[in-house]
Protein backbone atom coordinates (compact mmCIF):
# COMPACT_ATOMS: atom_id res chain seq x y z
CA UNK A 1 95.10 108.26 140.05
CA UNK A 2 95.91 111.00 142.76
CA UNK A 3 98.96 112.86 142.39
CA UNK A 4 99.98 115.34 145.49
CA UNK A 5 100.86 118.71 143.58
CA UNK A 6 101.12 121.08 146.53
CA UNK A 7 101.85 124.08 143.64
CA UNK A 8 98.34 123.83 142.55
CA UNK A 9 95.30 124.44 144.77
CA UNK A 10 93.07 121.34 145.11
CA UNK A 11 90.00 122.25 142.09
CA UNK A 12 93.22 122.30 139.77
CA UNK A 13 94.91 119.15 140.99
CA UNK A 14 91.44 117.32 140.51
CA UNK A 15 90.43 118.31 137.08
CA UNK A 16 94.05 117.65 136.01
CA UNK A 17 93.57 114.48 137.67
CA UNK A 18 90.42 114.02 135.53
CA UNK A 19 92.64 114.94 132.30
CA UNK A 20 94.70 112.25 132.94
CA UNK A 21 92.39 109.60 133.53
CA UNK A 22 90.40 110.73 130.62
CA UNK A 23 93.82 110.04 128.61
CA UNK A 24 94.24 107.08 130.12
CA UNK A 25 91.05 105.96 129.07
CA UNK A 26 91.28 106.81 125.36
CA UNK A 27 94.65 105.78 125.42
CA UNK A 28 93.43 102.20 125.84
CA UNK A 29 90.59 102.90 123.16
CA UNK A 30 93.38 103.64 120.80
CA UNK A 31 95.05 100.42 121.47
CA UNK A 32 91.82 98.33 121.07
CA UNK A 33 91.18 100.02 117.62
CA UNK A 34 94.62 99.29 116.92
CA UNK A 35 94.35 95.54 117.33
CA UNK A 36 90.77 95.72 115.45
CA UNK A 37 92.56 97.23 112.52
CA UNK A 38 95.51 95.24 112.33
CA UNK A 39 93.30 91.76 112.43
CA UNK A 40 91.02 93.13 109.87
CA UNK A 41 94.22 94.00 107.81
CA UNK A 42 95.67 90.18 108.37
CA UNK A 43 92.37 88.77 107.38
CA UNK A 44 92.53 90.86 104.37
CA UNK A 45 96.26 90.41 103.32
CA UNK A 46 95.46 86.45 104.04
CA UNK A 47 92.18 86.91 101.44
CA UNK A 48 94.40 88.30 98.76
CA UNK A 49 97.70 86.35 99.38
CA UNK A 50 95.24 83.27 98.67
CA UNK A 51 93.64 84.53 95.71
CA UNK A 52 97.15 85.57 94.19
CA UNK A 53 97.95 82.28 95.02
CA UNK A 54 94.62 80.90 92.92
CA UNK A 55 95.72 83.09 89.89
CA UNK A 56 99.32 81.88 89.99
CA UNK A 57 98.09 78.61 89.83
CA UNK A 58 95.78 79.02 87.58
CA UNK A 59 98.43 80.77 85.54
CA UNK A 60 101.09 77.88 85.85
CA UNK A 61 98.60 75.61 84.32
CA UNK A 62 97.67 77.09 81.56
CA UNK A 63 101.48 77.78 80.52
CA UNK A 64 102.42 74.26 81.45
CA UNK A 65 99.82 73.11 79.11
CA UNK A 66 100.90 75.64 76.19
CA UNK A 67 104.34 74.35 76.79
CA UNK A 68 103.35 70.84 76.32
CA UNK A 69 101.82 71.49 73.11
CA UNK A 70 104.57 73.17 71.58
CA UNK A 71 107.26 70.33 72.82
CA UNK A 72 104.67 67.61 71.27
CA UNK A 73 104.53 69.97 68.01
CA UNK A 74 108.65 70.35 68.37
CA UNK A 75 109.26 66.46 68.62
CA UNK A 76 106.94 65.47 65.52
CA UNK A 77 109.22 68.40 63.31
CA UNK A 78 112.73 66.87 65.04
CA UNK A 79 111.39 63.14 63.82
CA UNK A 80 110.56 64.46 60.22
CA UNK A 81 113.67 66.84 59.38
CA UNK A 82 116.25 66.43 62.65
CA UNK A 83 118.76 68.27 60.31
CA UNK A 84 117.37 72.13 61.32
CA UNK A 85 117.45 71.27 65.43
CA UNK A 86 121.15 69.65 64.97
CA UNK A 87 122.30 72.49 63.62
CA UNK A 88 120.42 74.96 65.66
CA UNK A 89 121.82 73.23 69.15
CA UNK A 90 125.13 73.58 67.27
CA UNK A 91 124.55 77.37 66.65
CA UNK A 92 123.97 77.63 70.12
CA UNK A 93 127.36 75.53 71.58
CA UNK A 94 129.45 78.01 69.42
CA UNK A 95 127.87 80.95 70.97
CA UNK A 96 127.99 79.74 73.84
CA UNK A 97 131.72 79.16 73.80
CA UNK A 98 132.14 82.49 71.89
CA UNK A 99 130.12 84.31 75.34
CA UNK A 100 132.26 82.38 77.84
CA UNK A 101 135.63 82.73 76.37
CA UNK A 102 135.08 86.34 75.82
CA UNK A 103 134.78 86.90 79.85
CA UNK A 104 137.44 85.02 80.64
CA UNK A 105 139.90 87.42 77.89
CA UNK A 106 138.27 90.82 79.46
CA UNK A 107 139.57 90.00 83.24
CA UNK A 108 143.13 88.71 81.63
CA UNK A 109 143.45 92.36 80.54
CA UNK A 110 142.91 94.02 83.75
């Protein structure tokens, strides 16, 4: 890169001439580290994403299979005694009703 600077004598247009190239050059250094970084940073974020994944998985399983138990373990009481589950889905209706109808008073008074 030449530039014509007829302000400055010819030693000073050269070494700023130099200058420039030389930021030219580390200018595109910067860039290349710039791309290394950000695809070491995707391979990492894709390393953890998939081990977050893994546990998730994992975790899902393991509550899936907790949940089973306890809806096996909830059935066999319901078959023996179904009076307790009547009345506790019965509990829940009324509050339930008690919840909704109390929203729909609280905007009638406004």
């Amino acid at each position: 890169m030449a530039y014509d600077l007829p302000f400055l004598d010819h030693s000073t247009q050269r070494r700023l001439n130099r200058q420039v190239s030389g930021l030219s050059r580390d200018a595109g250094h910067i860039t290349d580290l710039l791309a290394r970084f950000t695809a070491n940073a995707g391979r990492e974020a894709q390393h953890y994403g998939h081990d977050l994944a893994d546990d998730a998985w994992q975790t899902g399983r393991v509550a899936a299979k907790a949940i089973g138990k306890q809806a096996v373990r909830a059935g066999r009481a319901v078959g023996r005694d179904p009076v307790p589950a009547v009345i506790a889905v019965a509990g829940l209706a009324c509050l339930l009703t008690l919840v909704a109808s109390s929203g729909r008073s609280s905007r009638r008074r406004r």
